[in-house]
C-alpha atoms as a PDB file:
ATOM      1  CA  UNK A   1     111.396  98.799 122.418  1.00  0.00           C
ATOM      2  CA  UNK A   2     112.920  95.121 121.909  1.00  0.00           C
ATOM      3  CA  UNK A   3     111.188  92.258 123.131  1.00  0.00           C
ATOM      4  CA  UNK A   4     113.755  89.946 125.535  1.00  0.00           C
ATOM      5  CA  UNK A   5     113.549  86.532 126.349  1.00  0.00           C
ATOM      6  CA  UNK A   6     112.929  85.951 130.163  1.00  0.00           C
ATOM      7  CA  UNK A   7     115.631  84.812 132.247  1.00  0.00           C
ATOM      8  CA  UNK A   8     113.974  82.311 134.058  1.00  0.00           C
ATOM      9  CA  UNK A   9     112.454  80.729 130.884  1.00  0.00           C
ATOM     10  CA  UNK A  10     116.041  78.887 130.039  1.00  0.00           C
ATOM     11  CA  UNK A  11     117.702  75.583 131.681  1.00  0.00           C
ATOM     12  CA  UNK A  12     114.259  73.916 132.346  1.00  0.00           C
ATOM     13  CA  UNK A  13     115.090  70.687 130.941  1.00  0.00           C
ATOM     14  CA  UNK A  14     116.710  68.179 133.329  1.00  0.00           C
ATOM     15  CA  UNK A  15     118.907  65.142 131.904  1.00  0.00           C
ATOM     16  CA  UNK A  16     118.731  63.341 134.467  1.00  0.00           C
ATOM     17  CA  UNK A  17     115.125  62.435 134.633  1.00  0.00           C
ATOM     18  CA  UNK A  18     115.189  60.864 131.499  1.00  0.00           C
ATOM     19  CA  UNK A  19     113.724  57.568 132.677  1.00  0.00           C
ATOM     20  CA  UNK A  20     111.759  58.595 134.922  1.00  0.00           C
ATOM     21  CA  UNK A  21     108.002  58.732 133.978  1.00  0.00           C
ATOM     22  CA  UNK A  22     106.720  60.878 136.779  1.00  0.00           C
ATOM     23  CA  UNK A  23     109.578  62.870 136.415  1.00  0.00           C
ATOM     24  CA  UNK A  24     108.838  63.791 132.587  1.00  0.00           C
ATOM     25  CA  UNK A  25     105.762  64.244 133.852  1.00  0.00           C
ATOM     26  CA  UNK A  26     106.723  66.510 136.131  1.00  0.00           C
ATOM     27  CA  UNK A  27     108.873  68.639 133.273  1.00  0.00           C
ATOM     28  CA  UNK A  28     106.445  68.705 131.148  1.00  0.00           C
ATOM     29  CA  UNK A  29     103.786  70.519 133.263  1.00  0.00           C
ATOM     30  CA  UNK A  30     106.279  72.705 134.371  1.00  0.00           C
ATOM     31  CA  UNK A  31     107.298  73.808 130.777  1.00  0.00           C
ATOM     32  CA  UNK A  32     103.776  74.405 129.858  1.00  0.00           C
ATOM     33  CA  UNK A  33     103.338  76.747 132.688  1.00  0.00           C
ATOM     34  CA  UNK A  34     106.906  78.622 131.756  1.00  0.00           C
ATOM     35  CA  UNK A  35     105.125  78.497 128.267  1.00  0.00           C
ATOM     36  CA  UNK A  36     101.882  80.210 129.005  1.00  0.00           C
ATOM     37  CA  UNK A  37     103.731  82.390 131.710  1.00  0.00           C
ATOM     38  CA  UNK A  38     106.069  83.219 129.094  1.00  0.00           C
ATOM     39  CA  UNK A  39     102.964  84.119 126.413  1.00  0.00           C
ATOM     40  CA  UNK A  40     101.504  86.319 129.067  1.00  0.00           C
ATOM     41  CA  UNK A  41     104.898  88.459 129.812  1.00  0.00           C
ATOM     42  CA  UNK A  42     104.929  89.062 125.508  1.00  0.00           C
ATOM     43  CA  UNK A  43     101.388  89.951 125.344  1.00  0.00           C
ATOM     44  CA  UNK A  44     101.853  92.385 128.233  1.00  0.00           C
ATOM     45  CA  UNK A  45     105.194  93.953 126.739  1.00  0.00           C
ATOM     46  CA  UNK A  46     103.648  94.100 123.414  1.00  0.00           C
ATOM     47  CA  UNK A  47     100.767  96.249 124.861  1.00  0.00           C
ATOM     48  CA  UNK A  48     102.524  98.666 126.982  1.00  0.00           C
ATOM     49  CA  UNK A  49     105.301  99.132 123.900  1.00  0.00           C
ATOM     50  CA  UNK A  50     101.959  99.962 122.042  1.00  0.00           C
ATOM     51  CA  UNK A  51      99.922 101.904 124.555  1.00  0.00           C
ATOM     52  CA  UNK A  52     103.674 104.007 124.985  1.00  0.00           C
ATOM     53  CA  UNK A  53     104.149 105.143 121.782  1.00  0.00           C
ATOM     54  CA  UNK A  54     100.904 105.632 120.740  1.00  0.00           C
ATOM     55  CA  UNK A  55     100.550 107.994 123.498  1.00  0.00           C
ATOM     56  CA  UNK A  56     103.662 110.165 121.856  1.00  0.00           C
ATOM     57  CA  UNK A  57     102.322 109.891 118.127  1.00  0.00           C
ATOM     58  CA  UNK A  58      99.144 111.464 119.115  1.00  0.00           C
ATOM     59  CA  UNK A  59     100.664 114.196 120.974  1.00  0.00           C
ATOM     60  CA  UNK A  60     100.284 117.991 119.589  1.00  0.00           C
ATOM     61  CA  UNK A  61     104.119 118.484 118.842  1.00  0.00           C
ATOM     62  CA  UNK A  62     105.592 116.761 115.663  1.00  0.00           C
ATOM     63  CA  UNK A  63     108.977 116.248 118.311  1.00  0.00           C
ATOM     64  CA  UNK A  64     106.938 113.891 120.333  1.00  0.00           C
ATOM     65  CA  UNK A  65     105.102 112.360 117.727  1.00  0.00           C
ATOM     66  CA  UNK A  66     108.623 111.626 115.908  1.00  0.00           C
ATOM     67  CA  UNK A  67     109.904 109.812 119.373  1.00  0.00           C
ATOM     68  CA  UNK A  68     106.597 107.673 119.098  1.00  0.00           C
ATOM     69  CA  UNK A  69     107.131 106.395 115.926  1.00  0.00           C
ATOM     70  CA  UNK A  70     110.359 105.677 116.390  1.00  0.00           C
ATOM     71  CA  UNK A  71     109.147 103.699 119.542  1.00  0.00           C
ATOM     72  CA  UNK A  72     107.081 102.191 116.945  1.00  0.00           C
ATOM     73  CA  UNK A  73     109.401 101.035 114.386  1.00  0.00           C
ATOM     74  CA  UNK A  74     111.735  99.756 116.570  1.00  0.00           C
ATOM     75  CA  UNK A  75     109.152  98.196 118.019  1.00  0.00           C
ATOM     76  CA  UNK A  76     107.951  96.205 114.878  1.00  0.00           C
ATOM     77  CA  UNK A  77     111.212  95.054 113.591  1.00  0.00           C
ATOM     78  CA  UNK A  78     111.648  93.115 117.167  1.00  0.00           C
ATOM     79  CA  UNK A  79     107.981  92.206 116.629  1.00  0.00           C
ATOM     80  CA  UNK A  80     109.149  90.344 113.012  1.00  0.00           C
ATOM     81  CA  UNK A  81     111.678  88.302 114.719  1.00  0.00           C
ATOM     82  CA  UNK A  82     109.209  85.577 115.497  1.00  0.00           C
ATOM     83  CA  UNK A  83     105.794  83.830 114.557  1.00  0.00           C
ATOM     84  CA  UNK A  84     104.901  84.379 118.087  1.00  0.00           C
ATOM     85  CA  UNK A  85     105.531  88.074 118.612  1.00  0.00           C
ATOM     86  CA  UNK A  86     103.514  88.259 114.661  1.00  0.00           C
ATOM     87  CA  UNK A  87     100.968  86.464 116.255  1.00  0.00           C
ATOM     88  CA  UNK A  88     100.087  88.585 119.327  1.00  0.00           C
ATOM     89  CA  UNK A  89     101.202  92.156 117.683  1.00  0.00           C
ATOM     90  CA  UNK A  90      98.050  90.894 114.979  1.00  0.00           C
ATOM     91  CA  UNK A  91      95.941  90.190 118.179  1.00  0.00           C
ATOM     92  CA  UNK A  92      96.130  93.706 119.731  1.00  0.00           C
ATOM     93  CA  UNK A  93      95.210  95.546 116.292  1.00  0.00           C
ATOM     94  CA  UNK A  94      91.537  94.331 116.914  1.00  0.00           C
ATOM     95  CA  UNK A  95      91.532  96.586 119.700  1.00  0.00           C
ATOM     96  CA  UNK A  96      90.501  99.909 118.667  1.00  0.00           C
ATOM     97  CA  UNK A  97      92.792 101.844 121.158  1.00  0.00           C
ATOM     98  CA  UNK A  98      95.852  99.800 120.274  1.00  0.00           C
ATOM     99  CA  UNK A  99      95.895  99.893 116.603  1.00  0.00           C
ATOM    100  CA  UNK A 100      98.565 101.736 114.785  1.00  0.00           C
ATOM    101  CA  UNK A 101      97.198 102.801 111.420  1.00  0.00           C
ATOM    102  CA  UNK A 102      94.426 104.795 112.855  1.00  0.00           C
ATOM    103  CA  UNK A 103      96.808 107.036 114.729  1.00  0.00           C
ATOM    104  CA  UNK A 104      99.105 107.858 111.202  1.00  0.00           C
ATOM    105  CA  UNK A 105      96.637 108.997 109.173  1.00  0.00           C
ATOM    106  CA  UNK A 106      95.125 111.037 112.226  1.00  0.00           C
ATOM    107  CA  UNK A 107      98.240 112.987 113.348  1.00  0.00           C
ATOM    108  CA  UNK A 108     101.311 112.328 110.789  1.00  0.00           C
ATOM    109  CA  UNK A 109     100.001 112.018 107.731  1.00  0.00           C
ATOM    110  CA  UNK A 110      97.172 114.227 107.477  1.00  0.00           C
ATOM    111  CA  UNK A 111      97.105 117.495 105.566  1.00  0.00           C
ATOM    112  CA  UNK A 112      97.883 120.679 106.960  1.00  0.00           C
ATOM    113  CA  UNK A 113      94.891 122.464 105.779  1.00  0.00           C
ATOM    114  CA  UNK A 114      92.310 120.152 108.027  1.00  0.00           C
ATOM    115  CA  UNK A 115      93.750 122.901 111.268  1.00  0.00           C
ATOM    116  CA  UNK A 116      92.188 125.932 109.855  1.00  0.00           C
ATOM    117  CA  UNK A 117      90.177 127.449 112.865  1.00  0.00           C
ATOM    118  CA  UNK A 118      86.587 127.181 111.225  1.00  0.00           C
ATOM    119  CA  UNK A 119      85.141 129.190 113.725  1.00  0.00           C
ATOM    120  CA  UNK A 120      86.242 131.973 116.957  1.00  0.00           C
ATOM    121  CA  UNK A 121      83.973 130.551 119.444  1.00  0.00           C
ATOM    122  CA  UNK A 122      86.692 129.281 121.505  1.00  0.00           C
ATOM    123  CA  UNK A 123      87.827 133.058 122.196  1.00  0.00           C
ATOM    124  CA  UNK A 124      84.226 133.879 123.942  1.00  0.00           C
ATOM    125  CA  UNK A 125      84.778 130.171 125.958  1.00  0.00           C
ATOM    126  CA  UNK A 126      87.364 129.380 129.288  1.00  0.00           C
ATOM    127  CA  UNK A 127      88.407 126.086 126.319  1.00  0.00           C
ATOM    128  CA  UNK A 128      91.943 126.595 125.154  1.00  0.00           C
ATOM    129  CA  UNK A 129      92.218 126.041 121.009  1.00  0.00           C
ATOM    130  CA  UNK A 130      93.810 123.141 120.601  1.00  0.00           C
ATOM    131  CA  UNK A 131      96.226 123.488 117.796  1.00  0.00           C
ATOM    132  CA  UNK A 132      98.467 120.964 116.700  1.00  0.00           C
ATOM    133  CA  UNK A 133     101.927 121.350 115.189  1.00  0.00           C
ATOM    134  CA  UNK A 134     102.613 120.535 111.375  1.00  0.00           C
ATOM    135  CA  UNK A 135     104.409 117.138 110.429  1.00  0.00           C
ATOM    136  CA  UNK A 136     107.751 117.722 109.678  1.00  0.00           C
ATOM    137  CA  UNK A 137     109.116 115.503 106.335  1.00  0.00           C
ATOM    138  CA  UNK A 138     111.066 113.384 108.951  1.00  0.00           C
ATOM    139  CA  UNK A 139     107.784 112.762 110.938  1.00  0.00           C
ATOM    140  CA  UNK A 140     106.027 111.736 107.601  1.00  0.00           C
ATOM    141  CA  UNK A 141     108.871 109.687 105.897  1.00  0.00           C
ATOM    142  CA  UNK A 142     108.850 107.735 109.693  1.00  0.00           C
ATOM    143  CA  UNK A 143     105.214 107.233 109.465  1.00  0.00           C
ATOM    144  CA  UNK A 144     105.515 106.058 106.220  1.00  0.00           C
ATOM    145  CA  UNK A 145     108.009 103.160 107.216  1.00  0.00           C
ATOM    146  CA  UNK A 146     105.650 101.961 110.218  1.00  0.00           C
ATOM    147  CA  UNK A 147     102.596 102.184 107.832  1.00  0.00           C
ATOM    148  CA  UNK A 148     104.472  99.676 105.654  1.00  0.00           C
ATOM    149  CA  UNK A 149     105.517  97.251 108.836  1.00  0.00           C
ATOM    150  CA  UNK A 150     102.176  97.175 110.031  1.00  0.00           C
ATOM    151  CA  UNK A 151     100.847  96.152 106.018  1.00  0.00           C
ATOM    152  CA  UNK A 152     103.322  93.943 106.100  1.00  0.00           C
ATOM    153  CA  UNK A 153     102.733  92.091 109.759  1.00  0.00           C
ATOM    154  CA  UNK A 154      99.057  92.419 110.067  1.00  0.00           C
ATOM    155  CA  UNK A 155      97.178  92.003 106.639  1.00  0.00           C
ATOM    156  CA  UNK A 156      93.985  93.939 108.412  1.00  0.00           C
ATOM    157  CA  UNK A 157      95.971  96.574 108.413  1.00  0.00           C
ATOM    158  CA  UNK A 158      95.266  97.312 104.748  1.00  0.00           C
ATOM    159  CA  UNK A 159      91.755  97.114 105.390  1.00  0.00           C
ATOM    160  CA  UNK A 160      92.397 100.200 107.711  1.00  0.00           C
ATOM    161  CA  UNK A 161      94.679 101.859 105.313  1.00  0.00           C
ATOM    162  CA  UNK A 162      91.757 101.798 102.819  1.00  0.00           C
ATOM    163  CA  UNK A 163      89.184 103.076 105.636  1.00  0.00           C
ATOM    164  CA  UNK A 164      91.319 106.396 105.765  1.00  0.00           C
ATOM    165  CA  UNK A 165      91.708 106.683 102.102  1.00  0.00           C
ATOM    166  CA  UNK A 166      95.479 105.657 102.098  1.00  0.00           C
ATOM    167  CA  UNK A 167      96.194 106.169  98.360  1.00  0.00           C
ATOM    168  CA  UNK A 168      94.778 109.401  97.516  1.00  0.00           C
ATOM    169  CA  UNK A 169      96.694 110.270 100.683  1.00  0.00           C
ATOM    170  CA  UNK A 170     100.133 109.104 100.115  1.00  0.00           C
ATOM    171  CA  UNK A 171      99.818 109.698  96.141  1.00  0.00           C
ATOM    172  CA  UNK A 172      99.353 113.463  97.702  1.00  0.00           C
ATOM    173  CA  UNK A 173     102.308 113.118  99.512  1.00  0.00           C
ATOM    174  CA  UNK A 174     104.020 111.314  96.246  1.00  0.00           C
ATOM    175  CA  UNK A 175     103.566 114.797  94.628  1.00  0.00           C
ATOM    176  CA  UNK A 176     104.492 117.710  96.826  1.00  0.00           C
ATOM    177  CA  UNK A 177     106.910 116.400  99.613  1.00  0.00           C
ATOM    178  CA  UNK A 178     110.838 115.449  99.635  1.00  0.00           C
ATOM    179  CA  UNK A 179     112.818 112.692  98.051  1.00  0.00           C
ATOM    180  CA  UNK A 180     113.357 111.064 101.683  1.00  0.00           C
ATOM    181  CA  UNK A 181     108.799 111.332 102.013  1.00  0.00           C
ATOM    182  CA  UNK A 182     108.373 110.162  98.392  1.00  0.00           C
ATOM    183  CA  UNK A 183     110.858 107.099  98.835  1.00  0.00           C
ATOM    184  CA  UNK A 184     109.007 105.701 101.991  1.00  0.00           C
ATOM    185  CA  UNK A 185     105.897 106.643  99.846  1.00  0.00           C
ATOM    186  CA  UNK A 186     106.377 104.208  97.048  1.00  0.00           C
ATOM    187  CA  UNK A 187     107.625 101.306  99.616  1.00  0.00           C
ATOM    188  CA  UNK A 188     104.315 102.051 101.777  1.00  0.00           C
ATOM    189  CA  UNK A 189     102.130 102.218  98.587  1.00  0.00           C
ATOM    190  CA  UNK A 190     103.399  98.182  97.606  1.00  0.00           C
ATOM    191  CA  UNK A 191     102.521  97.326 101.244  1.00  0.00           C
ATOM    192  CA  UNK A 192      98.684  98.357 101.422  1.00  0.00           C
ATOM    193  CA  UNK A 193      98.123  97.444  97.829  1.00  0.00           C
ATOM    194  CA  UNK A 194      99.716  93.736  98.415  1.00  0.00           C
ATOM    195  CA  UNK A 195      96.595  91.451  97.949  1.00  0.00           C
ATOM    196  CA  UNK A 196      94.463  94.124  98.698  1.00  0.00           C
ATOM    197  CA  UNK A 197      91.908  94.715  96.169  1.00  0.00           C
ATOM    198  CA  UNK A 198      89.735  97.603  97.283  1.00  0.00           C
ATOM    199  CA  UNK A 199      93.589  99.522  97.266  1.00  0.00           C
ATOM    200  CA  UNK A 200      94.621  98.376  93.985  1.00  0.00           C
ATOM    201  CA  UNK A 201      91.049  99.998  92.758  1.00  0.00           C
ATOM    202  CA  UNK A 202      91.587 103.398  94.504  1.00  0.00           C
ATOM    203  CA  UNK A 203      95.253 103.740  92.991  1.00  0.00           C
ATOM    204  CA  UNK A 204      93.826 102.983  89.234  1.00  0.00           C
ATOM    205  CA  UNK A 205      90.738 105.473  89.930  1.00  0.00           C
ATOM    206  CA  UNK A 206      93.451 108.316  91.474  1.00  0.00           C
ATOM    207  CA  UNK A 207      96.016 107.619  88.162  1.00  0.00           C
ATOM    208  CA  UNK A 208      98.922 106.179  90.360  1.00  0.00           C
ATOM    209  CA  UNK A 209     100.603 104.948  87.548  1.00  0.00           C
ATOM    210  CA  UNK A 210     100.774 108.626  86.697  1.00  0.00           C
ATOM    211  CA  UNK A 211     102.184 109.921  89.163  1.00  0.00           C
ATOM    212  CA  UNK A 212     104.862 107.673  89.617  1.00  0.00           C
ATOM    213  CA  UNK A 213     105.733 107.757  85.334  1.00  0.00           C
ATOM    214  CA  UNK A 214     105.955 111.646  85.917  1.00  0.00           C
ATOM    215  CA  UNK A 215     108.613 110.922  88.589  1.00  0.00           C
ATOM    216  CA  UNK A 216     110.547 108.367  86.905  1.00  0.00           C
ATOM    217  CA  UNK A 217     110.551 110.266  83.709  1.00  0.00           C
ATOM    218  CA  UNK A 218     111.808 113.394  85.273  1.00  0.00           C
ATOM    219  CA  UNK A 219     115.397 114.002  85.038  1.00  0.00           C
ATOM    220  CA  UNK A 220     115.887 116.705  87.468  1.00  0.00           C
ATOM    221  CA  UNK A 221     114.704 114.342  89.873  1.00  0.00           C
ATOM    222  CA  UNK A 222     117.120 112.767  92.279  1.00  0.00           C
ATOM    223  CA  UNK A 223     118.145 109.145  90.479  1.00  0.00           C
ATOM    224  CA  UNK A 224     118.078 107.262  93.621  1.00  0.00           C
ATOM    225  CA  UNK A 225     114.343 108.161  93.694  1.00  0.00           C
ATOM    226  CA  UNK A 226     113.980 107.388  89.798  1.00  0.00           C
ATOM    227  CA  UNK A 227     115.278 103.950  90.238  1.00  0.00           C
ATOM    228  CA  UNK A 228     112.997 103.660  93.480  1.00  0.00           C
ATOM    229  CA  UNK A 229     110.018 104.528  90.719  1.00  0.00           C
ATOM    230  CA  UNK A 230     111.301 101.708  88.409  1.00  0.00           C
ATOM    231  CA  UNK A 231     111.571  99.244  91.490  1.00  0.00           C
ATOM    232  CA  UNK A 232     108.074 100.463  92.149  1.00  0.00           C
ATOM    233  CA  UNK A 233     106.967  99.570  88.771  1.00  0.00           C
ATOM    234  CA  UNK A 234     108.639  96.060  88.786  1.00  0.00           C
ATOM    235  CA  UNK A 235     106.776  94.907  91.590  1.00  0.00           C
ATOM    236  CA  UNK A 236     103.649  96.352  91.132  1.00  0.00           C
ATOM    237  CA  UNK A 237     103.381  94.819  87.458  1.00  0.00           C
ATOM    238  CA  UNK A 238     104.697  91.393  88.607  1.00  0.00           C
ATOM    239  CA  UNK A 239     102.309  90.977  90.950  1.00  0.00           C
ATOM    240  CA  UNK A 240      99.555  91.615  88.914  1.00  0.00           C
ATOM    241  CA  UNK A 241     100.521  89.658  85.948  1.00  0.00           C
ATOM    242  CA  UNK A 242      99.284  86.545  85.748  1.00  0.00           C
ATOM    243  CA  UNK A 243      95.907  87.432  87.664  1.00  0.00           C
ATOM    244  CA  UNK A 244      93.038  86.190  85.191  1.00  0.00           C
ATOM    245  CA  UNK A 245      90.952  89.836  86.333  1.00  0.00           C
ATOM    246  CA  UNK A 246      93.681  91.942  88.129  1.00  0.00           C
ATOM    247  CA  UNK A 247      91.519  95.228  89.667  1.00  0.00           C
ATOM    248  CA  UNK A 248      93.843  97.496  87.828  1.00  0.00           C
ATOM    249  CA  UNK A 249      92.620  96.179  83.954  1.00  0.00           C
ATOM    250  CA  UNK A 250      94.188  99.108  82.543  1.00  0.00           C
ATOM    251  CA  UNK A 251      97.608  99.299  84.008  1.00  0.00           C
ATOM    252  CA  UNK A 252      99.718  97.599  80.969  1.00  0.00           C
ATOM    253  CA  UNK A 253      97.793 100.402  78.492  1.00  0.00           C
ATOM    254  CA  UNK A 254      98.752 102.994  80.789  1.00  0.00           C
ATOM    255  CA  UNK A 255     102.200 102.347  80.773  1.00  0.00           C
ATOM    256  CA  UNK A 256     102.550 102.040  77.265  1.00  0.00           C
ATOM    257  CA  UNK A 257     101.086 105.100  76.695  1.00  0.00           C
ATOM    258  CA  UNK A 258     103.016 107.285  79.201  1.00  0.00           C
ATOM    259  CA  UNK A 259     106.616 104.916  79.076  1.00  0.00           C
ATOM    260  CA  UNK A 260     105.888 104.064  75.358  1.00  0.00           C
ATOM    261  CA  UNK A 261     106.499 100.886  73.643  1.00  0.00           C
ATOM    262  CA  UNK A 262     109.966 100.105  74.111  1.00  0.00           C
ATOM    263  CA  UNK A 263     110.198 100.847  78.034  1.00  0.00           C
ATOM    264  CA  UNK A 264     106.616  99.294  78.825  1.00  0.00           C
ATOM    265  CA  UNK A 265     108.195  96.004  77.290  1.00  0.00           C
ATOM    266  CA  UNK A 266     111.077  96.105  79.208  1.00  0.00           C
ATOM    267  CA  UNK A 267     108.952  96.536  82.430  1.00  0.00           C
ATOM    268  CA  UNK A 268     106.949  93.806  81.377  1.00  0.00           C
ATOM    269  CA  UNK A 269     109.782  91.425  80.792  1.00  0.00           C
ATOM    270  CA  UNK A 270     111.919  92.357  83.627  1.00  0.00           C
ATOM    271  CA  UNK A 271     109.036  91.921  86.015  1.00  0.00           C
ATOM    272  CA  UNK A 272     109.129  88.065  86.437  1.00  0.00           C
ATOM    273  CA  UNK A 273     112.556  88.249  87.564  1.00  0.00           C
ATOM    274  CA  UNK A 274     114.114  85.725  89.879  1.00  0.00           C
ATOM    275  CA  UNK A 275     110.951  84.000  90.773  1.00  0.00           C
ATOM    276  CA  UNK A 276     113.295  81.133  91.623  1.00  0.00           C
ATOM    277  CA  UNK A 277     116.011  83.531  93.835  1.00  0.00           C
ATOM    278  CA  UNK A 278     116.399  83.632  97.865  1.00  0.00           C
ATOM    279  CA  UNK A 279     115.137  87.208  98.575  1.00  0.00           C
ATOM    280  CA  UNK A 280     119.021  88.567  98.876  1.00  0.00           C
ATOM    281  CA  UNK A 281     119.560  87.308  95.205  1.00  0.00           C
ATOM    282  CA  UNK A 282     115.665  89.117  93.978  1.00  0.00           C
ATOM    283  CA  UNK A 283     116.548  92.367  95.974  1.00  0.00           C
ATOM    284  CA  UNK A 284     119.501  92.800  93.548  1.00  0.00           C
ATOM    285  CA  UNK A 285     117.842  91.725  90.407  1.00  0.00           C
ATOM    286  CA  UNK A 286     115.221  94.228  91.468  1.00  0.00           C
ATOM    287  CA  UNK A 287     118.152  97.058  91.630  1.00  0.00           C
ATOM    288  CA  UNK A 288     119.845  95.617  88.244  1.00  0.00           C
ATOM    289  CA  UNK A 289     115.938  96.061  86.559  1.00  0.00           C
ATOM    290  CA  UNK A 290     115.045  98.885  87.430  1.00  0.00           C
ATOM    291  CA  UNK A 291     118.614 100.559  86.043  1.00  0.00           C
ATOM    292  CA  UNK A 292     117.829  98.806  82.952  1.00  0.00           C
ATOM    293  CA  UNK A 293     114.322 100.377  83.153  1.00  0.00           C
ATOM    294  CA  UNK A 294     115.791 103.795  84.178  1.00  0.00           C
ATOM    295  CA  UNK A 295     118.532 103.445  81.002  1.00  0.00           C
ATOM    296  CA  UNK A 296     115.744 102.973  78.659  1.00  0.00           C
ATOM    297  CA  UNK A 297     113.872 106.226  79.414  1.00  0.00           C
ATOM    298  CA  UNK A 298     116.782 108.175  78.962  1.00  0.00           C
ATOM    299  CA  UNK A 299     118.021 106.106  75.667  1.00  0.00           C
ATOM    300  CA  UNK A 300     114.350 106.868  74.084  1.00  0.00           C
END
């Protein structure tokens, strides 16, 4: 769902009433109302867009839970367009009913296991079982990207990340799904651990770093999703360089000892790239890194 600018909010301001006093006067109170009117038409889109979609991603069927997130994304890339959209999209995820991260790790990213039937009492009943179809690796990779959009957007959202145990999920994901799953996993993983202690813990106490050094070192693995582990390790090591007690105190001596020497300096080098670049200019001294990272594996 896009978020449009009403029609009747343009061609308010009248030249002619420049000297005029009264007349400013006048303009003024009449913009403020347009204003607030104007507030109250975004709040009220963003919370049927939510209420909409949510209503799909909970659904039983993984086809109607994919149309919701979609719904969702779409959503949350209109949502990033302004301050103001930011503002009220942050406002709504202190309402239990409308907030998004919840509803993932409910329906699209939990395992398949937690629908075993645990019991037949539902056969002697007039209850139906309710049994809910399996996320497909579309479904997940989606949830993945709104997971991260949400991080990004609303920085509470972490905070609910961490309440449904976000890493040891997606590092579970990380290990047994797809390329497309395990790409979206590594960009979702940056998003809830971004200034986000309590994550940064979890991923040290469920070895992260191992997991994604298993990938990376792998060379039957696809190399777009190798150089998406090396990106991975880029950012996660410059942003906790430089931290005088970083939560993850062991995550230099971790690479060294699963990269070895050589690559773990690299990583450490390459990691304060472009602090001085327009994002554009980082995003491709990220990609030219993490070749050079990827080119030192297979060299040693």
């Amino acid at each position: 769902m896009h978020l449009k600018k009403a029609l009747w909010s343009s061609g308010l301001k009248d030249n002619s009433s420049e000297g005029d006093p009264q007349a400013q006067a006048s303009v003024t109170a009449v913009e403020e109302l347009v204003n607030s009117l104007n507030r109250q038409r975004l709040y009220r889109e963003v919370t049927l867009a939510l209420r909409t979609s949510l209503k799909d991603a909970r659904a039983e069927f993984s086809f109607l839970r994919l149309r919701g997130l979609r719904f969702l994304l779409n959503f949350l890339r209109s949502v990033a367009q302004s301050d103001a959209t930011i503002n009220l999209f942050c406002q709504t995820q202190s309402i239990p009913e409308l907030q998004v991260v919840p509803v993932l790790f409910r329906h699209s990213l939990k395992e398949t296991e937690d629908d075993k039937v645990d019991s037949l009492d539902h056969i002697f009943g007039v209850e139906p079982l309710k049994i809910t179809g399996p996320s497909t690796g579309a479904e997940v990779a989606l949830a993945l990207r709104v997971l991260e959009g949400c991080c990004l957007l609303h920085r509470e959202s972490t905070i609910l990340a961490h309440q449904h145990k976000a890493i040891e999920v997606l590092l579970h994901i990380l290990s047994t799904r797809g390329a497309a799953e395990q790409g979206a996993c590594l960009d979702a993983l940056i998003s809830i651990m971004l200034d986000s202690s309590s994550n940064q813990m979890d991923f040290e106490v469920c070895n992260g770093i191992e997991e994604v050094t298993v990938l990376i070192r792998d060379k039957q693995v696809d190399e777009n999703l190798r150089l998406k582990c090396g990106e991975f390790l880029l950012l996660l090591i410059g942003h906790v360089n430089g931290r005088e007690a970083p939560p993850m105190l062991t995550i230099h001596e971790d690479i060294r000892r699963l990269l070895g020497e050589k690559s773990a300096s690299l990583i450490w080098a390459a990691s304060q790239f472009g602090s001085t670049l327009d994002p554009e200019q980082r995003l491709t001294a990220l990609h030219i890194q993490a070749r050079r990272v990827l080119e030192s594996l297979d060299l040693y």
